[in-house]
Protein backbone atom coordinates (compact mmCIF):
# COMPACT_ATOMS: atom_id res chain seq x y z
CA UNK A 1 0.00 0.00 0.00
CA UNK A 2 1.30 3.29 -0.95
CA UNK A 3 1.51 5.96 1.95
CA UNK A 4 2.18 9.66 0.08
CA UNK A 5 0.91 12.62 -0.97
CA UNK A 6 -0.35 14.13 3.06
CA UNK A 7 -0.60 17.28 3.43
CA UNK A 8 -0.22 17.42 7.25
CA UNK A 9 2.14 14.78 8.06
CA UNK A 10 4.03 11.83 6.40
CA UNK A 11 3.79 8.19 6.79
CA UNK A 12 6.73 5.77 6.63
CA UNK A 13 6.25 1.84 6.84
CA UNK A 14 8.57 -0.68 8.41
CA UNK A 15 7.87 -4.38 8.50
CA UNK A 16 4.26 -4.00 10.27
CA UNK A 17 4.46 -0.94 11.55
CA UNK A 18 3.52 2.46 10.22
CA UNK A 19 4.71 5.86 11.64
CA UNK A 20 2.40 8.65 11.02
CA UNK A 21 4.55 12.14 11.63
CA UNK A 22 2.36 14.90 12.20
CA UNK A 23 4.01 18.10 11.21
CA UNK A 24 1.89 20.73 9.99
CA UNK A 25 2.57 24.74 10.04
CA UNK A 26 3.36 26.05 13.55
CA UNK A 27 1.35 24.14 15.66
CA UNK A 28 -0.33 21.28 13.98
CA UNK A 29 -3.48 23.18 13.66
CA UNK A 30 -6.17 20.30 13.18
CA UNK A 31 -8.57 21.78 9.79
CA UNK A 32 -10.12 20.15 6.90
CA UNK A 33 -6.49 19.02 5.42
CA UNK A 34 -5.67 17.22 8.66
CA UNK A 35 -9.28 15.91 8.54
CA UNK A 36 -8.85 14.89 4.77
CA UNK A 37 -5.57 13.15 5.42
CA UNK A 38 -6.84 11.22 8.53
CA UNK A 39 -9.88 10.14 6.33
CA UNK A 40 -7.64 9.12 3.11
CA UNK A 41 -5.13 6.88 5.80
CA UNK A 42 -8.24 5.28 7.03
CA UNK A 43 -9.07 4.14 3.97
CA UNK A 44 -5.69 2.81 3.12
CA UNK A 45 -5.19 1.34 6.54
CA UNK A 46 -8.74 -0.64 5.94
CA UNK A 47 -7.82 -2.16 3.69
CA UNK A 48 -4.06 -3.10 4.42
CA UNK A 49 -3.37 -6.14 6.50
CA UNK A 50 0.73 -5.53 6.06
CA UNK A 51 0.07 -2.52 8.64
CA UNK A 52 -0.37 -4.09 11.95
CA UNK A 53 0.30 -1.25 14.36
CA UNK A 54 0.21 2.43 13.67
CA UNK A 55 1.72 4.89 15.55
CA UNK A 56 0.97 8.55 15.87
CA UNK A 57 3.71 11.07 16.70
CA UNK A 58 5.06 14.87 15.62
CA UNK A 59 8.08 16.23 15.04
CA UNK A 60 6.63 19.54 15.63
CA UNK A 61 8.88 20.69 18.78
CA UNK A 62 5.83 21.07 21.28
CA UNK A 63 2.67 20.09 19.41
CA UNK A 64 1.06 16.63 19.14
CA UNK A 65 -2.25 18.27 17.54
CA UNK A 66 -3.12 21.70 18.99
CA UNK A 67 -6.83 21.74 18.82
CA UNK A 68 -9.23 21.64 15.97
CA UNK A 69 -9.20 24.88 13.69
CA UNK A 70 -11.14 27.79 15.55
CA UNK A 71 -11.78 29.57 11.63
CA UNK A 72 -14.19 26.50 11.63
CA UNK A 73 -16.14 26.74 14.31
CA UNK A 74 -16.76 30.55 14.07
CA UNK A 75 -19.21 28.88 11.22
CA UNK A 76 -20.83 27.25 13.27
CA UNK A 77 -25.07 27.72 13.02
CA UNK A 78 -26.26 29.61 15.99
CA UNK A 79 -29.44 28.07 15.66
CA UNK A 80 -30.40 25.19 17.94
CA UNK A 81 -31.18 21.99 15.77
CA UNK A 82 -33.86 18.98 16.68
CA UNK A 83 -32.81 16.02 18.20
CA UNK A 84 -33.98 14.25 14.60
CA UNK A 85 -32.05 16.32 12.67
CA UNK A 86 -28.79 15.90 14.12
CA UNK A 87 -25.98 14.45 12.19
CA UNK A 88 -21.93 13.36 12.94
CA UNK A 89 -19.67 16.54 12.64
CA UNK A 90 -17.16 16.23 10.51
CA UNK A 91 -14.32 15.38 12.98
CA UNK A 92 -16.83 13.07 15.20
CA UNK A 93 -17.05 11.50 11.81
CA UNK A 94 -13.74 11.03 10.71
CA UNK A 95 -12.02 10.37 14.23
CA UNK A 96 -15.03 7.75 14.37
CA UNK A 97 -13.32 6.05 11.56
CA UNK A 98 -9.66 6.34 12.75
CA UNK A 99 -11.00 4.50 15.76
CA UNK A 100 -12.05 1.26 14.08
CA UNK A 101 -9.33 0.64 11.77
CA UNK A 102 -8.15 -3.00 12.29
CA UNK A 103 -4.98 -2.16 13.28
CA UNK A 104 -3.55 -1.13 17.13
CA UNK A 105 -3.19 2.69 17.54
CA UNK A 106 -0.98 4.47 19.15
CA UNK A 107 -0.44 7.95 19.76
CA UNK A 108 3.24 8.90 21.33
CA UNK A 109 2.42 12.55 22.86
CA UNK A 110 5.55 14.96 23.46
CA UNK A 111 3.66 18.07 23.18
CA UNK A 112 0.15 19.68 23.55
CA UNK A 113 -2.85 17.97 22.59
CA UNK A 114 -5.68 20.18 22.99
CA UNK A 115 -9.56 20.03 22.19
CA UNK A 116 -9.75 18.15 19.10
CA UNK A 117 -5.81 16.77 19.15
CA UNK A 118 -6.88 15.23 22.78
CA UNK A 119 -10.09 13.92 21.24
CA UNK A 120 -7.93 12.46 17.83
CA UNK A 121 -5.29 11.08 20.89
CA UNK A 122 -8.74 9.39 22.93
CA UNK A 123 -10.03 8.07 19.55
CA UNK A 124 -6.67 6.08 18.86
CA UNK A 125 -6.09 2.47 21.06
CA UNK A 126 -3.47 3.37 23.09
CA UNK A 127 -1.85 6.71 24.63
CA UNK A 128 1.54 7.38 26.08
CA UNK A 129 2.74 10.48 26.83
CA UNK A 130 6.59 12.09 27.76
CA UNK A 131 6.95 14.18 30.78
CA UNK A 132 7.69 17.60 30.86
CA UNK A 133 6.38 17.72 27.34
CA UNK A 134 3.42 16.49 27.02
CA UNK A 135 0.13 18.88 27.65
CA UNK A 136 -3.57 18.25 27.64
CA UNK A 137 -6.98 20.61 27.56
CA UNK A 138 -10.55 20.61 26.90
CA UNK A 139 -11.40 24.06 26.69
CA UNK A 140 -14.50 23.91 25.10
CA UNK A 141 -16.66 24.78 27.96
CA UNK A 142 -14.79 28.23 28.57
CA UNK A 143 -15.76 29.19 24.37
CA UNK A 144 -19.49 28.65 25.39
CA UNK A 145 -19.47 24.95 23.71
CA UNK A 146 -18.39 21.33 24.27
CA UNK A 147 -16.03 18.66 23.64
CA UNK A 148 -17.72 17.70 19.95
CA UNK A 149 -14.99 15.47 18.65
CA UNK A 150 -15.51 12.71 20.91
CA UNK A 151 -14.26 13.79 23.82
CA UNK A 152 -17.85 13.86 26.01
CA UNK A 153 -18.13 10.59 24.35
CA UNK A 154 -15.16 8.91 25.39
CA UNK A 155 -13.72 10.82 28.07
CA UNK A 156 -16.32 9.09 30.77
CA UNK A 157 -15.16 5.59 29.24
CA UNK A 158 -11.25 6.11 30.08
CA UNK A 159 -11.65 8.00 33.00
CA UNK A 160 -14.91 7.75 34.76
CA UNK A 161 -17.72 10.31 34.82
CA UNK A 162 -15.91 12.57 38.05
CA UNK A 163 -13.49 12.65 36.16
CA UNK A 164 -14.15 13.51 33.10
CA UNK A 165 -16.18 16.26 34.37
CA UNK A 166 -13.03 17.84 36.13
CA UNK A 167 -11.22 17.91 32.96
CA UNK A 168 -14.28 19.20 30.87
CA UNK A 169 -15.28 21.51 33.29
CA UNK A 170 -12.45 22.24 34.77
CA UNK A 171 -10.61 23.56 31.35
CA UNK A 172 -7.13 23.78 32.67
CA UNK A 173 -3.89 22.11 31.01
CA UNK A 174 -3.26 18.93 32.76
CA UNK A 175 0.44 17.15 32.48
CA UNK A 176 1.53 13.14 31.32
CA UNK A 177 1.60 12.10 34.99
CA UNK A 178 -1.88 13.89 36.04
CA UNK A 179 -2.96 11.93 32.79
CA UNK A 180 -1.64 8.68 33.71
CA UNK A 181 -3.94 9.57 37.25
CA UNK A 182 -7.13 10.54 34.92
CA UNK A 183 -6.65 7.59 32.81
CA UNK A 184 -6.82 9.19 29.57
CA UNK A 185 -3.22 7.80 28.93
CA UNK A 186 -1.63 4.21 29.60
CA UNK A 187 0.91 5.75 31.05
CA UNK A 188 3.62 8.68 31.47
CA UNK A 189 7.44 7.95 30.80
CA UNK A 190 10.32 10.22 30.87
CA UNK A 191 10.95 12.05 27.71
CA UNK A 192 14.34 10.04 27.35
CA UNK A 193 12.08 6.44 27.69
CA UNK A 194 9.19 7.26 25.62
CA UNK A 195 10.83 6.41 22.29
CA UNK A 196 12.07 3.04 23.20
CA UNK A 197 9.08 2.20 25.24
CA UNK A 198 6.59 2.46 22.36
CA UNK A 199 9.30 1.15 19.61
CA UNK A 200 9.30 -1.73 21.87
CA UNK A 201 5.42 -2.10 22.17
CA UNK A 202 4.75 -1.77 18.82
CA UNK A 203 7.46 -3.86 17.67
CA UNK A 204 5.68 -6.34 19.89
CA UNK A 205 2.62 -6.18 18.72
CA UNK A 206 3.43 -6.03 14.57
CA UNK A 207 4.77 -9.73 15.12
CA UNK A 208 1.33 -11.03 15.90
CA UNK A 209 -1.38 -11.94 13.40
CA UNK A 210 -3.45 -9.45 11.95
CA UNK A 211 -6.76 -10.93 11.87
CA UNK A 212 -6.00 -11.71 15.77
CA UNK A 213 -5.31 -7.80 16.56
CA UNK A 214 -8.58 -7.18 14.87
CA UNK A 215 -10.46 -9.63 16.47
CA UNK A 216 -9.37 -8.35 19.48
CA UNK A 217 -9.72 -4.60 19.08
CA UNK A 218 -13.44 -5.31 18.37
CA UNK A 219 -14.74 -7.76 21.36
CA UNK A 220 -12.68 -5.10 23.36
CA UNK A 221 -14.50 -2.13 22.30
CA UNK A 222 -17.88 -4.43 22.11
CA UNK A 223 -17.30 -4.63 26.05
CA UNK A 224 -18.30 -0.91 26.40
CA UNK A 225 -20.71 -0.50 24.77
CA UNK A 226 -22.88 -4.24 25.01
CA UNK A 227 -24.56 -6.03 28.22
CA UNK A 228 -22.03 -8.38 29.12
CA UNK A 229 -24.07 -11.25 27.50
CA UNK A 230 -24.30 -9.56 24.34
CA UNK A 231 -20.64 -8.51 24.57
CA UNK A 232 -19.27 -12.39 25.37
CA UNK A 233 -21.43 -13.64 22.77
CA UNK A 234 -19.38 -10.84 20.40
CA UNK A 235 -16.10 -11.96 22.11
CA UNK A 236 -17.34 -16.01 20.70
CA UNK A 237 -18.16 -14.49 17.62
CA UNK A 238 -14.49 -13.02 17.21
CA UNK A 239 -12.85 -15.91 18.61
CA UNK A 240 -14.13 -17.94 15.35
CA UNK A 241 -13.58 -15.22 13.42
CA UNK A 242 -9.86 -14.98 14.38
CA UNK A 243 -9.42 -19.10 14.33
CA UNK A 244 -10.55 -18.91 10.95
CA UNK A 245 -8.13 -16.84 9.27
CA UNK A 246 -4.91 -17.27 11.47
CA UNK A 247 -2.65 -20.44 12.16
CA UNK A 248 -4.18 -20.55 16.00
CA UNK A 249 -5.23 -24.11 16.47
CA UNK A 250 -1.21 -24.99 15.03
CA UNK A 251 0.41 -22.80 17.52
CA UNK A 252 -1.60 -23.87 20.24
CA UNK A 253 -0.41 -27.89 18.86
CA UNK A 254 3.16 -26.38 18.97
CA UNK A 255 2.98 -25.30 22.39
CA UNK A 256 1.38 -28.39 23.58
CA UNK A 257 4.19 -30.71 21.67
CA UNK A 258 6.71 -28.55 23.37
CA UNK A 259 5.86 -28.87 27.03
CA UNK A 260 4.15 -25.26 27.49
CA UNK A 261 1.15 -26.23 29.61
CA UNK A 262 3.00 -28.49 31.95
CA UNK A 263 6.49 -27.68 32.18
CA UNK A 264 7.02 -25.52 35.01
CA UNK A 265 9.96 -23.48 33.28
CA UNK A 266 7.97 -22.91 30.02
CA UNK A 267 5.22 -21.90 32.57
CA UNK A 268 7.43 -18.83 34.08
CA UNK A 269 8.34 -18.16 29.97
CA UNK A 270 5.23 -17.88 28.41
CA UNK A 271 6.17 -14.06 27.17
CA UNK A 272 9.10 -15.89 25.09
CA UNK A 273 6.60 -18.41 24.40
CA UNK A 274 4.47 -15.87 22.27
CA UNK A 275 7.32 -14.74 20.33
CA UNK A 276 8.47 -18.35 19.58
CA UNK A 277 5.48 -19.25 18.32
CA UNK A 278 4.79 -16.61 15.65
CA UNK A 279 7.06 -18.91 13.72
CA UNK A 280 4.28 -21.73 13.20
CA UNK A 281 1.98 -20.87 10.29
C-alpha cells in the first residue's frame, strides 16, 4: 500500500508498523487538510493487513495536535437543531473512523494535545505520553461549547464520569503524569524512555497476526458499549472469526508438543513463548 501525498504529516512503513509524523505549520493546527488526510489513511489502513500497528507522533517541537481549527467553528449555526435532525460533525465523523481501523493505535504525545488533538489522541487504542512535554486541555466549555470530537463521548469511558467532568469543566492544562492519574493515557514515561518504550510495544505487537489484533480490538471495544451477554457472545463471535483466518489451532499444537502447559519453566516463559510461536503458520 502506498503511503504519500499528506498534506499534514508523512507516513513511513517498516515491516508492520507504520509511523504517522504529524508536522503541519506552527502548531499542527487540526482543519479540513488534517481531517482529509486522517480520512484518506483510514481508507488505506482498511484495507491493508501488512500494517499491523500504527503509531501517531510529531516532530513539531511542542505540538502533538493543537486543537481543531477555531476559523471552523466561528461557522458554526447559531441556531439550535432537533434532536432528529442531528448528524456526525465532521471530525466526530472522521475520528469515528480512525478508531475502528483494524490495526492497534498508538499515539506517542511529546507536546500539547488540545480540544480536538486530545479527542484524535482518545479516539486512537493506546496513549503514552513524555513528561515535561506532554500537555492536555478541553477548553470547550470556557468558548461557550463542548467537547464535539468525541471527547464527552469517550472521556467518561477512560476515565470515569468525576473525572471527566473535572477535565471538561475544569478547562485547565493537565500534564503526562496527572494523565496517567485521569486515565486518559496508559501511562507517562520520561521524555528520554518514551521512544524506546513504544518502539518496543509496537514492535511487539506487529509480530502477531493481523486478523488476531482485529479480532481483538473489536470484542474489546464491544465490552463498552454491550450487556455483558451480548458482549461475550461478540467476544465467541471473534474468537471464530480470528481461528478462521490465522494459524491458532497450530500454535496452540506447537505449544502443547513442546511442554508449554505443563512444564514448570515454560510456565514462568510464556512471554518468550508468544514470540516463539509466531514462527508456526
Amino acid at each position: 500500500m502506498d503511503y504519500k501525498n499528506f498534506q499534514t504529516f508523512t507516513a513511513e512503513q517498516k515491516g508492520g508498523i507504520l509511523t504517522v509524523d504529524i508536522n503541519f505549520g506552527p502548531v499542527n493546527v487540526q482543519g479540513q487538510e488534517m481531517l482529509a488526510d486522517l480520512s484518506s489513511l483510514c481508507l488505506r489502513l482498511e484495507r491493508d493487513r501488512s500494517v499491523k500497528v500504527v503509531v501517531f507522533e510529531s516532530s513539531n517541537p511542542g505540538y502533538w495536535v493543537c486543537h481543531y481549527d477555531t476559523d471552523l467553528l466561528k461557522d458554526m449555526s447559531t441556531e439550535a437543531v432537533p434532536r432528529n435532525e442531528v448528524q456526525l460533525l465532521d471530525l466526530q465523523s472522521v475520528l469515528e473512523r480512525l478508531s475502528n481501523v483494524p490495526q492497534a493505535t498508538i499515539a506517542k504525545i511529546e507536546g500539547f494535545a488540545r480540544g480536538g488533538g486530545h479527542e484524535m489522541a482518545l479516539a486512537l487504542d493506546m496513549r503514552f505520553a513524555a513528561r515535561g512535554k506532554a500537555k492536555f486541555m478541553q477548553m470547550e466549555v470556557g468558548m461557550g461549547i463542548l467537547p464535539c470530537g468525541g471527547g464527552a463521548s469517550r472521556m467518561a469511558r477512560q476515565a470515569g464520569l468525576g473525572k471527566a467532568l473535572e477535565i471538561i469543566l475544569g478547562a485547565r492544562d493537565w500534564d503526562a503524569d496527572e494523565a496517567e492519574k485521569f486515565g486518559t493515557i496508559n501511562k507517562a514515561l520520561d521524555a528520554d524512555e518514551i521512544g524506546a518504550y513504544v518502539d518496543a510495544l509496537a514492535e511487539r505487537i506487529s509480530k502477531f497476526p493481523a486478523e488476531s489484533i482485529a479480532a481483538c480490538k473489536r470484542a474489546v471495544y464491544a465490552s463498552i458499549d454491550l450487556p455483558i451477554k451480548e458482549a461475550l457472545k461478540e467476544e465467541a463471535y471473534q474468537l471464530f472469526q480470528a481461528t478462521s483466518k490465522t494459524p491458532a489451532v497450530k500454535r496452540f499444537q506447537y505449544a502443547d508438543d513442546n511442554g508449554a502447559q505443563f512444564d514448570h519453566n515454560n510456565q514462568k516463559n510464556w512471554e518468550q513463548m508468544v514470540m516463539d510461536i509466531q514462527e508456526v503458520n
